[in-house]
Protein backbone atom coordinates (compact mmCIF):
# COMPACT_ATOMS: atom_id res chain seq x y z
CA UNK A 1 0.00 0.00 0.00
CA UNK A 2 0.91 3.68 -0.27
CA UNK A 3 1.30 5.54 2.07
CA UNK A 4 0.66 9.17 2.28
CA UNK A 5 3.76 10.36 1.47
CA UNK A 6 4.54 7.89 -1.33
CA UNK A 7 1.34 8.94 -3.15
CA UNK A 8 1.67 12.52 -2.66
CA UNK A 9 5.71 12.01 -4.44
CA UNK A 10 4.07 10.05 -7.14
CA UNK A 11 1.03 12.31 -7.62
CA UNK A 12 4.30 15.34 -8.05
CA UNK A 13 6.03 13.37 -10.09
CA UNK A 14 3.32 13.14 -12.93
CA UNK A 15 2.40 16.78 -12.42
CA UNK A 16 6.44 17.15 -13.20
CA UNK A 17 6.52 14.84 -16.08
CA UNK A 18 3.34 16.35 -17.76
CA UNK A 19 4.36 19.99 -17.25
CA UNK A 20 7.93 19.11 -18.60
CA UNK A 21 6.41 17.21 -21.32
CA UNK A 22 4.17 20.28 -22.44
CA UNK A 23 7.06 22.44 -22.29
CA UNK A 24 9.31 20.61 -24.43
CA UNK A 25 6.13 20.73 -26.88
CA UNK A 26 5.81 24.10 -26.90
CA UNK A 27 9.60 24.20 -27.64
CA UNK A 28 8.65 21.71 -30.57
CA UNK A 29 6.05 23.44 -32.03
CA UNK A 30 7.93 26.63 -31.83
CA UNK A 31 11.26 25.21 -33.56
CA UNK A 32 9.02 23.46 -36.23
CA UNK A 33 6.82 26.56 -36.71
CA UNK A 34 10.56 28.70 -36.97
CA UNK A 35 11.55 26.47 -39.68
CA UNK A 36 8.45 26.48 -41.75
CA UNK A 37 8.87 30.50 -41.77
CA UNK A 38 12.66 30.11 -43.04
CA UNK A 39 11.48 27.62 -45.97
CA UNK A 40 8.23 29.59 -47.00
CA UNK A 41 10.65 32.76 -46.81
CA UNK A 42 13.23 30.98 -48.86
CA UNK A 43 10.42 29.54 -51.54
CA UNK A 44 9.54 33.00 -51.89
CA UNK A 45 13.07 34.54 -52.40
CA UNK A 46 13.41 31.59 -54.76
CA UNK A 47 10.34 32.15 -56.67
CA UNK A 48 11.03 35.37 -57.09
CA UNK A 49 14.48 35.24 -58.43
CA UNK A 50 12.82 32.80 -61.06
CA UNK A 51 10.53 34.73 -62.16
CA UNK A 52 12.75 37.80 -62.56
CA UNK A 53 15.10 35.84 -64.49
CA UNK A 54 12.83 34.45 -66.73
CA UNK A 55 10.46 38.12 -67.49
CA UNK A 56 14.16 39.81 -68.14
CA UNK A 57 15.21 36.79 -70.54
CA UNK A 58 18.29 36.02 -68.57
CA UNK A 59 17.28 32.38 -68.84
CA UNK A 60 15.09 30.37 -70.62
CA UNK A 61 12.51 27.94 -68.60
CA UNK A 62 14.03 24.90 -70.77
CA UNK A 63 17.87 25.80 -69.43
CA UNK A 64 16.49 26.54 -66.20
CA UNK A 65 14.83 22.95 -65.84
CA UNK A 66 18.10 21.00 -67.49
CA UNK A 67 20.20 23.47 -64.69
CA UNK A 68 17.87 22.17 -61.55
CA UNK A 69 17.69 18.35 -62.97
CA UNK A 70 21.93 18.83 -63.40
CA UNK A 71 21.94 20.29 -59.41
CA UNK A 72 19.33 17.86 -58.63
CA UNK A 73 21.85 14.64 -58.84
CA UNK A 74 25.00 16.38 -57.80
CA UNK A 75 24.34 14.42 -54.58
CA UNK A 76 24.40 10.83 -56.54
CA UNK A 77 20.81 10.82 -56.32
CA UNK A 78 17.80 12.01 -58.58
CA UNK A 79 15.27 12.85 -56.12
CA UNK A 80 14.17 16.66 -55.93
CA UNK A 81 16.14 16.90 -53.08
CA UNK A 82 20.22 18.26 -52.83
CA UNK A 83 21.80 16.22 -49.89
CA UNK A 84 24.87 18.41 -47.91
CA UNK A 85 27.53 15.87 -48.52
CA UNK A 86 28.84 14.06 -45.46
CA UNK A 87 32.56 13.71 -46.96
CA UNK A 88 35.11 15.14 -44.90
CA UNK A 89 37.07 17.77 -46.69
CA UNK A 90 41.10 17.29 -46.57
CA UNK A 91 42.68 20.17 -46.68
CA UNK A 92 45.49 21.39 -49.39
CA UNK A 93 47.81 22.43 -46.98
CA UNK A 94 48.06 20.14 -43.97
CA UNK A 95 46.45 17.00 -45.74
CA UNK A 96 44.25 17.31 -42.37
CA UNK A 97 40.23 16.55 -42.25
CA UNK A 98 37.38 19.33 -42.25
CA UNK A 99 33.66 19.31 -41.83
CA UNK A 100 32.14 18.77 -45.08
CA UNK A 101 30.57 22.08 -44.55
CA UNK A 102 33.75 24.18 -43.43
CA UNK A 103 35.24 26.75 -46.19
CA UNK A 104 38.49 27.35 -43.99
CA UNK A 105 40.62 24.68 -42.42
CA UNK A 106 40.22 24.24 -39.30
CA UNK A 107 43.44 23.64 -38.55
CA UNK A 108 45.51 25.74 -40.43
CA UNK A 109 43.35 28.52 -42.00
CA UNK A 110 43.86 27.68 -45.45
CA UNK A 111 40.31 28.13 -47.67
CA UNK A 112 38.90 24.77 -48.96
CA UNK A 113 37.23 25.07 -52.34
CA UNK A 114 33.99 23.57 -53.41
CA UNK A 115 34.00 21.61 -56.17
CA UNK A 116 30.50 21.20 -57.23
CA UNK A 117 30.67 25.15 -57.33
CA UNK A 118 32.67 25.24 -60.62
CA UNK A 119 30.55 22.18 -62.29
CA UNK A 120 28.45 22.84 -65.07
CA UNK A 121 26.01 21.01 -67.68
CA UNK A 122 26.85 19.40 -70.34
């Protein structure tokens, strides 16, 4: 049996655990809502750009579809989607690995290039 203190710890301890749990999804929410504001900002920036490229005849909607299918498997994989690659970067200088996503050695300073950068269609 419990006794009166036992229940009174456990009846705290839920009233702990569901107040921390609604917390962290408030945090949730808030993070997820965050990040759909970034990518409906960034569709929009996008979208624009597009069309402003395309009214001032900087690029033709053919070129601009055989550019995005070309990005579109720089990753290995055809999918609508470009994956960050997870390759560590070794650097010139030091022959020392980087973070994939790291434009200066982290080591010695020395800038890392990006080789997809300089790719183009064929």
């Amino acid at each position: 049996m419990y006794t009166a203190a036992a229940a009174a710890a456990h009846h705290a301890y839920n009233n702990i655990s569901r107040n921390a749990g609604n917390a962290i999804d408030t945090q949730t929410r808030s993070s997820v809502q965050e990040l759909e504001n970034r990518v409906e900002k960034q569709n929009l920036i996008i979208q624009t750009l597009l069309m402003l490229l395309l009214e001032k005849k900087v690029i033709h909607e053919d070129e601009f579809k055989d550019w995005m299918a070309y990005v579109d498997e720089l990753d290995g994989v055809r999918d609508g989607r470009v994956r960050a690659d997870k390759t560590p970067q070794t650097c010139p200088k030091c022959q020392r690995n980087n973070a994939p996503s790291a434009v200066k050695c982290q080591y010695c300073g020395e800038e890392l290039e990006h080789d997809f950068l300089f790719r183009r269609p064929e």
